[in-house]
Each structure stands twice: as C-alpha cells, then as structure tokens.
C-alpha atoms as a PDB file:
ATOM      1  CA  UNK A   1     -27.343  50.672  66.189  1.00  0.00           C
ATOM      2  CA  UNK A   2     -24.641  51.286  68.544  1.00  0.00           C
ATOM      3  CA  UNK A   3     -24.453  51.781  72.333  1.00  0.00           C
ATOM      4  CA  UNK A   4     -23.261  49.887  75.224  1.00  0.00           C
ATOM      5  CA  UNK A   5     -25.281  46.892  74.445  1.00  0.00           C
ATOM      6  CA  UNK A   6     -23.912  46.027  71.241  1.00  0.00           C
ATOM      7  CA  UNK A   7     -20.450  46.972  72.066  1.00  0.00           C
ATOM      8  CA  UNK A   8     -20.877  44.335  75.152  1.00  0.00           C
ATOM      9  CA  UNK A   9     -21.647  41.575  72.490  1.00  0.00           C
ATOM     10  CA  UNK A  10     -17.509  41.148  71.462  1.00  0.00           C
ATOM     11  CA  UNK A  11     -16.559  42.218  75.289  1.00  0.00           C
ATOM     12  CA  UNK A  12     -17.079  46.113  76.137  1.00  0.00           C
ATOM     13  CA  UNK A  13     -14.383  47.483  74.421  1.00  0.00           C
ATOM     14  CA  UNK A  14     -11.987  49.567  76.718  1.00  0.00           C
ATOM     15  CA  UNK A  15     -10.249  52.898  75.969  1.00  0.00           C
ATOM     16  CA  UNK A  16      -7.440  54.252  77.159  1.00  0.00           C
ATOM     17  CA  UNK A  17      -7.368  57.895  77.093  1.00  0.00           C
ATOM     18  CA  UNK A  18      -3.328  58.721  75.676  1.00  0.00           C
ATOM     19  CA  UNK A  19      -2.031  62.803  75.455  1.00  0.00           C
ATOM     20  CA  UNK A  20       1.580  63.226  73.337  1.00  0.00           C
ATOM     21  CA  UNK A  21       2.888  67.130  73.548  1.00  0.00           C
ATOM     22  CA  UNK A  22       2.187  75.160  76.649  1.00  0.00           C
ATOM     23  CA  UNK A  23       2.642  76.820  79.657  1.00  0.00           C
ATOM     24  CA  UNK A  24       2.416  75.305  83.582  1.00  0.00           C
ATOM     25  CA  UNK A  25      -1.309  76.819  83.706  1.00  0.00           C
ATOM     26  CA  UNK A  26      -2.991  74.393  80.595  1.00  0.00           C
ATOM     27  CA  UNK A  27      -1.281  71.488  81.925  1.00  0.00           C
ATOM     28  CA  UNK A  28      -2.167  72.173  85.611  1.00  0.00           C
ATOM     29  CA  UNK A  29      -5.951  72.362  83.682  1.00  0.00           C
ATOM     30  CA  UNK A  30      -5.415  69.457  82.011  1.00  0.00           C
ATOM     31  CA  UNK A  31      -4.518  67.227  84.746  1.00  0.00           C
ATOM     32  CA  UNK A  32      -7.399  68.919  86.781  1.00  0.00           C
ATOM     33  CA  UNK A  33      -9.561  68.081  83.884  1.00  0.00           C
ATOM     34  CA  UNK A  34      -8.268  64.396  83.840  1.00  0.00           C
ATOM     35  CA  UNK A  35      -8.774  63.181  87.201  1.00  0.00           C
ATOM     36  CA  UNK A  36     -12.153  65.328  87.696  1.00  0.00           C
ATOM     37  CA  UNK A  37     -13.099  62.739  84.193  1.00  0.00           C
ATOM     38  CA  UNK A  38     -12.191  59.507  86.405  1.00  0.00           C
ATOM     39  CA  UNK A  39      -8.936  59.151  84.674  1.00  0.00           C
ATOM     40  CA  UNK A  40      -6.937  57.959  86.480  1.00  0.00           C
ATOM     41  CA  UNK A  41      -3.447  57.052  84.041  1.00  0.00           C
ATOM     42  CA  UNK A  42      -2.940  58.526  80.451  1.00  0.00           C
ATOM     43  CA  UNK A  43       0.380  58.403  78.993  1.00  0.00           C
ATOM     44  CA  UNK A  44       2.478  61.444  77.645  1.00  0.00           C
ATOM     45  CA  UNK A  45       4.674  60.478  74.571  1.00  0.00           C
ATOM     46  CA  UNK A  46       8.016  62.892  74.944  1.00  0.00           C
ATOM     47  CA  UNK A  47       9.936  64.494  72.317  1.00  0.00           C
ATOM     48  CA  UNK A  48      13.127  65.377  74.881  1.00  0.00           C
ATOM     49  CA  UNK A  49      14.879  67.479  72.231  1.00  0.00           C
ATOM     50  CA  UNK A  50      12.014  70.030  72.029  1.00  0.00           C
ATOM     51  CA  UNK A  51      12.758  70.856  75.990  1.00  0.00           C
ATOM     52  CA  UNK A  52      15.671  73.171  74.208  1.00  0.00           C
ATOM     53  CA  UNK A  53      12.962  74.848  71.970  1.00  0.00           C
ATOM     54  CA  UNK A  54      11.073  78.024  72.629  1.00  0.00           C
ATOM     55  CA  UNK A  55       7.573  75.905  73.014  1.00  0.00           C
ATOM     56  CA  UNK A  56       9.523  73.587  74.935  1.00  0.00           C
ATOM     57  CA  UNK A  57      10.064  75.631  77.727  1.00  0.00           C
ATOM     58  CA  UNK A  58       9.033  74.279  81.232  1.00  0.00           C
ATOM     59  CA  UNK A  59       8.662  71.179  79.959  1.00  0.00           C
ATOM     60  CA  UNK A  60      10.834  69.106  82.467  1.00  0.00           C
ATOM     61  CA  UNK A  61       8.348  70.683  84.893  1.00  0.00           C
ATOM     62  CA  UNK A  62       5.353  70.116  83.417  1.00  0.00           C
ATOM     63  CA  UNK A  63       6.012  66.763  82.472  1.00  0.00           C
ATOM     64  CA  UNK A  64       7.085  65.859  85.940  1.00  0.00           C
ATOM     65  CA  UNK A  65       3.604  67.294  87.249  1.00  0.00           C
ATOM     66  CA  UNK A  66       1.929  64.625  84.824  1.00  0.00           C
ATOM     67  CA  UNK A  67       4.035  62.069  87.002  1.00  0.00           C
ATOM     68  CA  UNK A  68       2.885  63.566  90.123  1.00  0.00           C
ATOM     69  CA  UNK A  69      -0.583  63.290  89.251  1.00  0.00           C
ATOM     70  CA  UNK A  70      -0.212  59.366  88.382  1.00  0.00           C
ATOM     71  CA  UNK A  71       0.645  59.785  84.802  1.00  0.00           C
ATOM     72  CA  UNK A  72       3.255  58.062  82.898  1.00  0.00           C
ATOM     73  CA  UNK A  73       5.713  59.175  79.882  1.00  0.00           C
ATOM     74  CA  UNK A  74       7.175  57.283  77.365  1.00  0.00           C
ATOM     75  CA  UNK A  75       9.456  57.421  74.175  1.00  0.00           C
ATOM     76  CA  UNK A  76       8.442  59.821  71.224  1.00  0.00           C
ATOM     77  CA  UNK A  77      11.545  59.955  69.990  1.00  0.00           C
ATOM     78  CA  UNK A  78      14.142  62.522  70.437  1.00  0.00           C
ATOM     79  CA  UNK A  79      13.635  65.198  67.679  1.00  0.00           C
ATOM     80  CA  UNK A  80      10.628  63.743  66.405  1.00  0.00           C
ATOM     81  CA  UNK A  81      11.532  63.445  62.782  1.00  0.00           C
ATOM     82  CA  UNK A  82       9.631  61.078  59.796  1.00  0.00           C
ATOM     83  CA  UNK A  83      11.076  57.413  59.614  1.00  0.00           C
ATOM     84  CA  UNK A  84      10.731  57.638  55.691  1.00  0.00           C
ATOM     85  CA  UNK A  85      13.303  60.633  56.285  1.00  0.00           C
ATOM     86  CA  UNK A  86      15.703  58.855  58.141  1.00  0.00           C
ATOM     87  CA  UNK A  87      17.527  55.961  57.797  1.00  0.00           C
ATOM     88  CA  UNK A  88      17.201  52.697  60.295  1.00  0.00           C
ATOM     89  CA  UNK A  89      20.268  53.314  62.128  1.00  0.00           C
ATOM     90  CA  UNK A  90      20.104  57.236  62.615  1.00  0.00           C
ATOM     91  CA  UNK A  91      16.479  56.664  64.039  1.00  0.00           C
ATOM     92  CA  UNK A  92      17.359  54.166  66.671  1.00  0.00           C
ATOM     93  CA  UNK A  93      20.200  56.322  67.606  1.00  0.00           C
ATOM     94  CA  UNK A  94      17.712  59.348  68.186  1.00  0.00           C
ATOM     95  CA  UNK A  95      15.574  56.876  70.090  1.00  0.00           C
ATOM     96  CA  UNK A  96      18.262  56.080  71.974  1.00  0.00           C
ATOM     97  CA  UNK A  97      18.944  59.688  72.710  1.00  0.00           C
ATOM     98  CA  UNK A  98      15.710  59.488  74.205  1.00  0.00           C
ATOM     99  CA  UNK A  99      15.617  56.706  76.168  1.00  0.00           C
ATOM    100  CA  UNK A 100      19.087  58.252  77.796  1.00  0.00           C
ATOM    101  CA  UNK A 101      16.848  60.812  79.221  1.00  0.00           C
ATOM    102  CA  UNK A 102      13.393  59.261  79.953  1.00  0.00           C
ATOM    103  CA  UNK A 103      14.799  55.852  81.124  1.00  0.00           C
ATOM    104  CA  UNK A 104      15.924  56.746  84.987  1.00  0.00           C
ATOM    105  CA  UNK A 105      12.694  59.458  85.391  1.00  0.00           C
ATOM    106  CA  UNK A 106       9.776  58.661  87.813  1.00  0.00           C
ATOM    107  CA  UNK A 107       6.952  57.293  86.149  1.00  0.00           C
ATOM    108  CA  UNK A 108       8.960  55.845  82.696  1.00  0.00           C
ATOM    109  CA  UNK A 109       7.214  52.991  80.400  1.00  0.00           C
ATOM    110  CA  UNK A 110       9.396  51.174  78.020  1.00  0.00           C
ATOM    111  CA  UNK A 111       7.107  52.236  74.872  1.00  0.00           C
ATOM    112  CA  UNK A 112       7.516  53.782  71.800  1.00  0.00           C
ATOM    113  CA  UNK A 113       5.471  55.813  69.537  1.00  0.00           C
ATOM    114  CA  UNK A 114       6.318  56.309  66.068  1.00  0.00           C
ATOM    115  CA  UNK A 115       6.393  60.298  65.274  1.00  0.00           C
ATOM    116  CA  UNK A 116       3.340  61.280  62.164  1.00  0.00           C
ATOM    117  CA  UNK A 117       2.420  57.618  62.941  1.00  0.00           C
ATOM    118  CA  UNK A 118       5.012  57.135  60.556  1.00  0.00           C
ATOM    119  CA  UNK A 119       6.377  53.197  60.113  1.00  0.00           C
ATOM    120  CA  UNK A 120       8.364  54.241  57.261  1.00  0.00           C
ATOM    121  CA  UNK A 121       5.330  53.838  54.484  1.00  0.00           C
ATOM    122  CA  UNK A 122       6.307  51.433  51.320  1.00  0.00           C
ATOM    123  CA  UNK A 123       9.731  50.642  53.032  1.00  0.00           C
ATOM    124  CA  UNK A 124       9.077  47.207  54.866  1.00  0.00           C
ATOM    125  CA  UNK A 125      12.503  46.503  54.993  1.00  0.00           C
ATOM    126  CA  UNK A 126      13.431  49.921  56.931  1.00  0.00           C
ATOM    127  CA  UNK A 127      10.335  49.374  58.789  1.00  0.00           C
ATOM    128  CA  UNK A 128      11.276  45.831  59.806  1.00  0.00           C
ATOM    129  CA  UNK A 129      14.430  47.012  60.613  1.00  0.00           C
ATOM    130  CA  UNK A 130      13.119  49.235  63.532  1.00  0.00           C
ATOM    131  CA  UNK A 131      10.732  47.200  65.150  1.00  0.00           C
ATOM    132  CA  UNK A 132      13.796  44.741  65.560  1.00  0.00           C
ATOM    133  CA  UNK A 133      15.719  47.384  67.254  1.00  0.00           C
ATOM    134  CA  UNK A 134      12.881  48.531  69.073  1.00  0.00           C
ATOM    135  CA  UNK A 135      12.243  44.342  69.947  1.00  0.00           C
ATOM    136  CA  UNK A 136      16.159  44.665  71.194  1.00  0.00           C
ATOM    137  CA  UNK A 137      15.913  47.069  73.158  1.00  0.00           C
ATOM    138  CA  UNK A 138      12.871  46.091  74.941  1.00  0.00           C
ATOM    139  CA  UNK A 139      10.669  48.513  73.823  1.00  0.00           C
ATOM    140  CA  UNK A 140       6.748  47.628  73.081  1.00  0.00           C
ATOM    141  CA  UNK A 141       5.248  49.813  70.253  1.00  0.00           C
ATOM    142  CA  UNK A 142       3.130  53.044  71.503  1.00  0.00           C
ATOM    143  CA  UNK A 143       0.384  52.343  69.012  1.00  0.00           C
ATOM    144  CA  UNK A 144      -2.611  54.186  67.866  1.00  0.00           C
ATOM    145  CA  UNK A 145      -6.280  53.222  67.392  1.00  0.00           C
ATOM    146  CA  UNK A 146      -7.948  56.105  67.335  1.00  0.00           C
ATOM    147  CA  UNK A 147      -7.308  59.638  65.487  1.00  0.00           C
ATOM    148  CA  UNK A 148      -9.081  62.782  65.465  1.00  0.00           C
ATOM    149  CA  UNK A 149      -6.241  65.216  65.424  1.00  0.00           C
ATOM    150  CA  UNK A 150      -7.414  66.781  62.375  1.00  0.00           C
ATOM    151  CA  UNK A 151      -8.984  69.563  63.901  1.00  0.00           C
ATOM    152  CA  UNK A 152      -5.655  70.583  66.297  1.00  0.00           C
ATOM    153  CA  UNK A 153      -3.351  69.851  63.421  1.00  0.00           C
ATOM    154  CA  UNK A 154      -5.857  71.865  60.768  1.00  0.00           C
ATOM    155  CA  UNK A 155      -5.387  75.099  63.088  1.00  0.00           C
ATOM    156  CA  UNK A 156      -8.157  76.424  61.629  1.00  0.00           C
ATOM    157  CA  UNK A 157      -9.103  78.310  65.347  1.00  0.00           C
ATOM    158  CA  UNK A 158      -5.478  80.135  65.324  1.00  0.00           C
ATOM    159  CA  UNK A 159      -5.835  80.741  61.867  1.00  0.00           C
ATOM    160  CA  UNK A 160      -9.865  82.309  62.468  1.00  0.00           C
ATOM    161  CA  UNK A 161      -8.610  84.320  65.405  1.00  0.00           C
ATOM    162  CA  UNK A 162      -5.523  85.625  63.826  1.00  0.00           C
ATOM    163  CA  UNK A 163      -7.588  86.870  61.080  1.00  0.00           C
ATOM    164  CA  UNK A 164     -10.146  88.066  63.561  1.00  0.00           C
ATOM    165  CA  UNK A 165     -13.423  86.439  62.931  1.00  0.00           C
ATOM    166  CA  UNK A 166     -15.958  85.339  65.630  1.00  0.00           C
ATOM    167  CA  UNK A 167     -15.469  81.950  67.010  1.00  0.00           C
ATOM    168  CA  UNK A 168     -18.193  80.300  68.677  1.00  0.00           C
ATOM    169  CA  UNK A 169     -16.443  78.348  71.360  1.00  0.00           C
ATOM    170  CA  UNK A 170     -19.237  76.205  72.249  1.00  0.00           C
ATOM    171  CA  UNK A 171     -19.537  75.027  68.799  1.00  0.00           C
ATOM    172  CA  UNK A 172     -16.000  74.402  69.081  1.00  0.00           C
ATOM    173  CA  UNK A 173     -16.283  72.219  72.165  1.00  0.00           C
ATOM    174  CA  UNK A 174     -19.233  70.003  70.509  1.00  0.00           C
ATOM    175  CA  UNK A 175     -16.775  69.744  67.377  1.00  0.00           C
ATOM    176  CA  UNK A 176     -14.402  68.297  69.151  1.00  0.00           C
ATOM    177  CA  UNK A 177     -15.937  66.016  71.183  1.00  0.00           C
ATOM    178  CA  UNK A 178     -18.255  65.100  68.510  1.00  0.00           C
ATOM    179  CA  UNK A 179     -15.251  64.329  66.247  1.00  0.00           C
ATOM    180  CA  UNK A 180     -13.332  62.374  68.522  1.00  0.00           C
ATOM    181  CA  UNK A 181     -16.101  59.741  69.267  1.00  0.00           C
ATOM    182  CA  UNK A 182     -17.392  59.589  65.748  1.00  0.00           C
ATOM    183  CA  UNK A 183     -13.585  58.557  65.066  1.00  0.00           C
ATOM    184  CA  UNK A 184     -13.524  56.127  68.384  1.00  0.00           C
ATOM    185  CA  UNK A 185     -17.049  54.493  66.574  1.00  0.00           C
ATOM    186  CA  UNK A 186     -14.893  53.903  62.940  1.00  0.00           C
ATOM    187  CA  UNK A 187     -12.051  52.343  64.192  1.00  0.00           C
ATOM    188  CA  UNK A 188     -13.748  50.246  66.847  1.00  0.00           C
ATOM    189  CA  UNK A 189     -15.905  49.144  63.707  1.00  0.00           C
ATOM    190  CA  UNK A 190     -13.282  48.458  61.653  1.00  0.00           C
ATOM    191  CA  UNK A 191     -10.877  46.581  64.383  1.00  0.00           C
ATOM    192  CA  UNK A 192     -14.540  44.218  65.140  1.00  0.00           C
ATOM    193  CA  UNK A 193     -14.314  42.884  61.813  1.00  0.00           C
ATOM    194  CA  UNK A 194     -10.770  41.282  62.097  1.00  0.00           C
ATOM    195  CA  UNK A 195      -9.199  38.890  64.947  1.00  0.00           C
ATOM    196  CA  UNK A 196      -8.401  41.639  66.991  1.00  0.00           C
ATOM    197  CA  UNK A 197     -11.988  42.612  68.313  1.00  0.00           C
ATOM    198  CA  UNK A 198     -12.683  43.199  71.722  1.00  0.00           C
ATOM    199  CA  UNK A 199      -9.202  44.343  71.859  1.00  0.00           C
ATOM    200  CA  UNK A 200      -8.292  47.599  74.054  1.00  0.00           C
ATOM    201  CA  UNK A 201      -8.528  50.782  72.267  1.00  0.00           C
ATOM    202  CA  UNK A 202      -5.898  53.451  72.229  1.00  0.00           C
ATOM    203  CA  UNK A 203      -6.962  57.226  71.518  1.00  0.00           C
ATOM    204  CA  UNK A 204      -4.103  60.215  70.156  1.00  0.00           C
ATOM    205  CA  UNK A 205      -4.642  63.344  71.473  1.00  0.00           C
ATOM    206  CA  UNK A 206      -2.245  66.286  72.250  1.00  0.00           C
ATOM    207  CA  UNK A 207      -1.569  68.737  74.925  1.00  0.00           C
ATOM    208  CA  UNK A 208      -3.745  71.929  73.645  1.00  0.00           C
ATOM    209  CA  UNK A 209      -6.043  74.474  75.225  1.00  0.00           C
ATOM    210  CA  UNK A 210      -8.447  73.042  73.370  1.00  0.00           C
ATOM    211  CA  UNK A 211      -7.825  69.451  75.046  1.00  0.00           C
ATOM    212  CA  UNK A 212      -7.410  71.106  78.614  1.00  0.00           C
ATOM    213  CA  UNK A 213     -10.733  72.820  78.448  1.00  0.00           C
ATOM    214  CA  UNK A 214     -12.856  70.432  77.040  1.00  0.00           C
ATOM    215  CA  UNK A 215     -11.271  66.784  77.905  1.00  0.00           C
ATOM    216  CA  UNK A 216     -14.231  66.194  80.360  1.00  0.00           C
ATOM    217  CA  UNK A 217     -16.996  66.699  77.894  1.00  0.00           C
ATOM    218  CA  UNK A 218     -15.318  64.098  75.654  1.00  0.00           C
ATOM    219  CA  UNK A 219     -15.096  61.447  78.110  1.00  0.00           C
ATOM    220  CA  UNK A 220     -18.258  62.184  79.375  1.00  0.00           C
ATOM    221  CA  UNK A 221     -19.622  61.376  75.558  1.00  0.00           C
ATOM    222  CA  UNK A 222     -17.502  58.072  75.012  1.00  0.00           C
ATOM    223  CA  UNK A 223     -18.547  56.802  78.101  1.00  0.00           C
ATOM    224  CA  UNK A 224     -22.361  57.971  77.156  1.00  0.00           C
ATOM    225  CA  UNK A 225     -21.412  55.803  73.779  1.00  0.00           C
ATOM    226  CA  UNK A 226     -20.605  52.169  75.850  1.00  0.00           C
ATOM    227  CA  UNK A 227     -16.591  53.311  76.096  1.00  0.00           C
ATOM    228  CA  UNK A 228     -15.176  52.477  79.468  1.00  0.00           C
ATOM    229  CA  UNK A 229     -11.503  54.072  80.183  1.00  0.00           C
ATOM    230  CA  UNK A 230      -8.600  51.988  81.301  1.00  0.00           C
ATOM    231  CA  UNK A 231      -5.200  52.820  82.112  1.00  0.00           C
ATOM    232  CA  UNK A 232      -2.468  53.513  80.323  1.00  0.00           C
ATOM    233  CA  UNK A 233      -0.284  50.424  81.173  1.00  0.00           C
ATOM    234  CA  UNK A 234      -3.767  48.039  80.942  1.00  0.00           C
ATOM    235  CA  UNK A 235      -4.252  49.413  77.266  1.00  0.00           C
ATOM    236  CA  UNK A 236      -0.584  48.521  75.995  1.00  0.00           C
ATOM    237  CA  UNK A 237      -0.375  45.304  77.925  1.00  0.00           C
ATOM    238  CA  UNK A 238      -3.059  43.702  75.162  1.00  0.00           C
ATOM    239  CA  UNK A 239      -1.890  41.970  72.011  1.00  0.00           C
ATOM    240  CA  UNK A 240      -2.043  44.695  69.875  1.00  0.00           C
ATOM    241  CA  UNK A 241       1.314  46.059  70.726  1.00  0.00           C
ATOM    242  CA  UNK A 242       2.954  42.913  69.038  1.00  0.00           C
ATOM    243  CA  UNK A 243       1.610  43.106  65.823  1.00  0.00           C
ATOM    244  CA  UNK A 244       3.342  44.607  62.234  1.00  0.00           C
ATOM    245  CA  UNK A 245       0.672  44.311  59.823  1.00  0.00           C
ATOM    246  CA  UNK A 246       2.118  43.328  56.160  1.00  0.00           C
ATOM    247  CA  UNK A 247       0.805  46.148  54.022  1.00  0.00           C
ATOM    248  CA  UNK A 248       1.664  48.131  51.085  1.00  0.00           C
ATOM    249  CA  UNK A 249       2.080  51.112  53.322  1.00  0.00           C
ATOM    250  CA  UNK A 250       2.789  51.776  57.251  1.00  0.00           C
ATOM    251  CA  UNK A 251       1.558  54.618  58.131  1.00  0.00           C
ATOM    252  CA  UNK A 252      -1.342  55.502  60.482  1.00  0.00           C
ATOM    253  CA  UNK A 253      -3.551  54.000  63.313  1.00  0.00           C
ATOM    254  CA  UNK A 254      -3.243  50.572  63.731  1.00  0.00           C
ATOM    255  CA  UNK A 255      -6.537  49.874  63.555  1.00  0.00           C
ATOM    256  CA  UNK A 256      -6.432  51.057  59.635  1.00  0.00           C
ATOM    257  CA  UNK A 257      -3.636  48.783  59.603  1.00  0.00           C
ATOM    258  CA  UNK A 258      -4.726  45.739  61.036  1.00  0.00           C
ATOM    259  CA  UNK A 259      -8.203  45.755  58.877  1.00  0.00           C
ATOM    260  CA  UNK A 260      -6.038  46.279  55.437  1.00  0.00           C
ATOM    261  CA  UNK A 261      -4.145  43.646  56.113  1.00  0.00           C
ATOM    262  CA  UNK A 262      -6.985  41.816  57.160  1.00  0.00           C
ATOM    263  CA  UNK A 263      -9.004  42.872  53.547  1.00  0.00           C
ATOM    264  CA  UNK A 264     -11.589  45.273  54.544  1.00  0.00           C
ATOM    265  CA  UNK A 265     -11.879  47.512  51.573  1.00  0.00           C
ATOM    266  CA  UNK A 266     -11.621  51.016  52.087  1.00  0.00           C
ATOM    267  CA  UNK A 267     -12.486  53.582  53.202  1.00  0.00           C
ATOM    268  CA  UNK A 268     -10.534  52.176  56.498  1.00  0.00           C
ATOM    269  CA  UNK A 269     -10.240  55.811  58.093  1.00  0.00           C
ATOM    270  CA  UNK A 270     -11.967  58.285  59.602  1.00  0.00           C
ATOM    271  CA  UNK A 271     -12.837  61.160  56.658  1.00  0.00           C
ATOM    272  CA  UNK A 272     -13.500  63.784  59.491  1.00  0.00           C
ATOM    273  CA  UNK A 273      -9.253  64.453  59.519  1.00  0.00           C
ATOM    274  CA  UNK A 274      -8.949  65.466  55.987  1.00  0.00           C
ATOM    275  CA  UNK A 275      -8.445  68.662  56.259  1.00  0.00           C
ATOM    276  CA  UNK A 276     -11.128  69.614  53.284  1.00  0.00           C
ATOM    277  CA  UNK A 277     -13.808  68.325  55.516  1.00  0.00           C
ATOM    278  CA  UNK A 278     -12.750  69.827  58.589  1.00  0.00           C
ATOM    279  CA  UNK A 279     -12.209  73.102  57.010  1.00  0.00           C
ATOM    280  CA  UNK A 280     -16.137  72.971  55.646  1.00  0.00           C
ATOM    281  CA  UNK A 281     -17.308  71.725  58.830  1.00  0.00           C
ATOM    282  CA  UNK A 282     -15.421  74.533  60.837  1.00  0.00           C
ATOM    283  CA  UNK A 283     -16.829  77.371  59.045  1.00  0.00           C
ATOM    284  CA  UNK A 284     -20.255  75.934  59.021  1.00  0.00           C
ATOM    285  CA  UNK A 285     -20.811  75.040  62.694  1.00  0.00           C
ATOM    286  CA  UNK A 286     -17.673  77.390  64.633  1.00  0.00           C
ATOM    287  CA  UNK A 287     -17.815  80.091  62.283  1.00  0.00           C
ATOM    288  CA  UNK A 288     -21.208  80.466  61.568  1.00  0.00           C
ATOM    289  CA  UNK A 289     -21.007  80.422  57.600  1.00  0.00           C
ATOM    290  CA  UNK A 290     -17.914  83.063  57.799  1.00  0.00           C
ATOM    291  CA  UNK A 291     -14.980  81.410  55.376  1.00  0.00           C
ATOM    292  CA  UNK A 292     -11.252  81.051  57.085  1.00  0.00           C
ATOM    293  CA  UNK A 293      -8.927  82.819  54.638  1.00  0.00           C
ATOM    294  CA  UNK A 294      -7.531  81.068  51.790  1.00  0.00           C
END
C-alpha cells in the first residue's frame, strides 16, 4: 500500500523536479508549464559545447530565460562525453571548460552531473580520481534518484511519426506520467531500505515537447502519490550528494547505487527503461496494437 500516509512514516519524502537539455517556443512552454505546477526552482544541467551545434542554437537565450523564471543551471560537462571514454585528467579539463562559462552567469550552482550517469563503471580508481577533482574544485555531485528517460531516449514517437502511423497522444501523455511515478515509487522503495531513507529525491528529465506539454500532469500525479516538490538547491543540500557508493560498477541513479552497496538484491532498477519493454508497451497503449518498424 502506498500513498501519502505511508510515505509520512520515514518523513514525507521530497522531490525535486530537475530538467538537463529546442526552440524559444517549448522552453517558453516549459517554464509556463513549471510555475503553473507550483514549481518554483528546477535545475538545468548544461552541456556549453552543444551551444555551437545545430540543436544548440538559441541556447544562451533559452537558458537565460530558465534564469529569469527562477531557475538555476549547473555543470553537465562541456561536450558531454562517457567517463569510461575518457581519461581522469581530459574530463576535468572539459569540466573545467565548463565551469569557464557557467561560473560568472546569473543563476550558477557549483554542481555537477555526470553525462549517461556515467561514474566510469568497473574503474574505481578513475572514478575516485574525479570525485577528488570535483571535491577540489568545490563542486557537489548533480546526482540522480529517479529515471524514466527510457521513453525520450527510446524515440519510439519520432520513429512512429516518421514512419507515419497514428499516435494517440493522450495515451502518450498517461505513458509518461504513468512511467515517471511508477519509477519515483521503485527508487523511493529501494533508497527506504538503506540509511539513506527519508532522504530528498532527485528526478532526470530532459527538455522535450513531450516534457513541455505534459510536465503538469506529472506533478499533478506525484503529488496525488504523497510526493511533495522542493527546490532545486533544498534537494542537493541533503547528504546524498556526499556519498560514492563502493560497487562493482558506477553507473546509474544513485539510488541503484546506494541499495547495491547496501545488499539489496536485484532487480535495483526500474524495468520500464529497457527499451524491450518500452517498445511493447508503446505499441500496445500509443499505437494501438500497430508495430514501430524494426
């Protein structure tokens, strides 16, 4: 049984509502959407070095309307490439190119966010390596709690509308909001069962149409589920931003993380982002039985 209730038993847990990554018009939604939802400070993660890319264009000015509106941006790296593809040094250096160009803007917080969620997997030494430079430099890890992404990053609505079947948007909208708080539900689960319960949540999402026009209906539903939204700064002010769980493997929300480490057998995820399920659950419910090419 869940609900507000039980959730109040370990302290209501808290979520901060967090966007990392199209034209002036989606974000101008977006932001609409976001304070219309009650909140009232998400953070944008920013890849600088995509400002010179074709999708990147406007993006000083759209990120600076995110300020504006009481948002705040922090450090996604620079050209958002995979720690295990990198080595220690050349990924500090491309945080530092970052920092160079987020550090004097309006509305800056010293945090970092790993790109992929990516601590540099079976490499603990690399790993530890960058969470002392990040330590040295003063910035606080960006972490994760919560992912549902595997719907945006599946692109199975491009991929239906390129190949010109009938999408059934409001399918689409309970899809997405249902996936997102059946994801919020795991990894609050899993983080009750270790020391770290009651701790403030933290919730990836990413700067789509699909976000802009439906960001409402999902907070609506996690509040309807006992969530409560904080801010931004509130959410990485908690403990969890100090911790580097020892495990085989970093990569991921640190949720999944934290409950390896602390022994919770698996599954320690939320199933809903592999992309087999998604794909099923897509053409059943948006697509109405029609298969996605292969």
């Amino acid at each position: 049984m869940k609900g507000a209730a039980q959730f109040g038993e370990f302290n209501e847990p808290w979520q901060a509502v967090i966007c990392s990554r199209l034209d002036l018009a989606t974000t101008e939604r977006l932001i609409r959407e976001l304070r219309r939802a009650g909140v009232g400070q998400a953070a944008l993660f920013v890849n600088p070095g995509n400002l010179a890319q074709p999708d990147g264009a406007g993006g000083e000015g759209r990120i600076a309307a995110y300020v504006r509106a009481g948002h705040v941006i922090a450090n996604h790296s620079f050209s958002h490439r995979a720690l295990t593809d990198m080595s220690a040094e050349d990924y500090l250096a491309d945080i530092d190119r970052a920092e160079a160009w987020l550090r004097s803007r309006a509305g800056y917080r010293p945090w970092f966010r790993f790109p992929f969620l990516n601590e540099g997997r079976g490499d603990a030494a690399k790993r530890d390596a960058v969470f002392a430079g990040l330590a040295a430099r003063g910035l606080r890890h960006g972490f994760v709690t919560v992912d549902a992404s595997g719907l945006e990053h599946g692109g199975h609505d491009n991929v239906a509308t390129r190949a010109g079947l009938a999408i059934d948007r409001d399918a689409l909208r309970d899809m997405y909001v249902r996936n997102h708080v059946a994801a919020a539900d795991v990894y609050w689960r899993l983080l009750e069962q270790t020391p770290q319960r009651g701790s403030a949540h933290v919730m990836l999402l990413h700067e789509t149409d699909i976000a802009a026009l439906w960001i409402g209906d999902l907070v609506a539903a996690l509040r309807a589920d006992g969530w409560q939204v904080v801010t931004a700064d509130d959410a990485f002010a908690g403990p969890l931003g100090t911790l580097v769980p020892r495990v085989p493997s970093g990569q991921g929300p640190l949720s999944e993380l934290i409950a390896w480490e602390a022994g919770i057998p698996a599954p320690r995820w939320y199933d809903g982002n592999r992309d087999s399920t998604m794909r099923a659950s897509f053409e059943a419910s948006v697509l109405r039985g029609a298969r996605l090419p292969s």
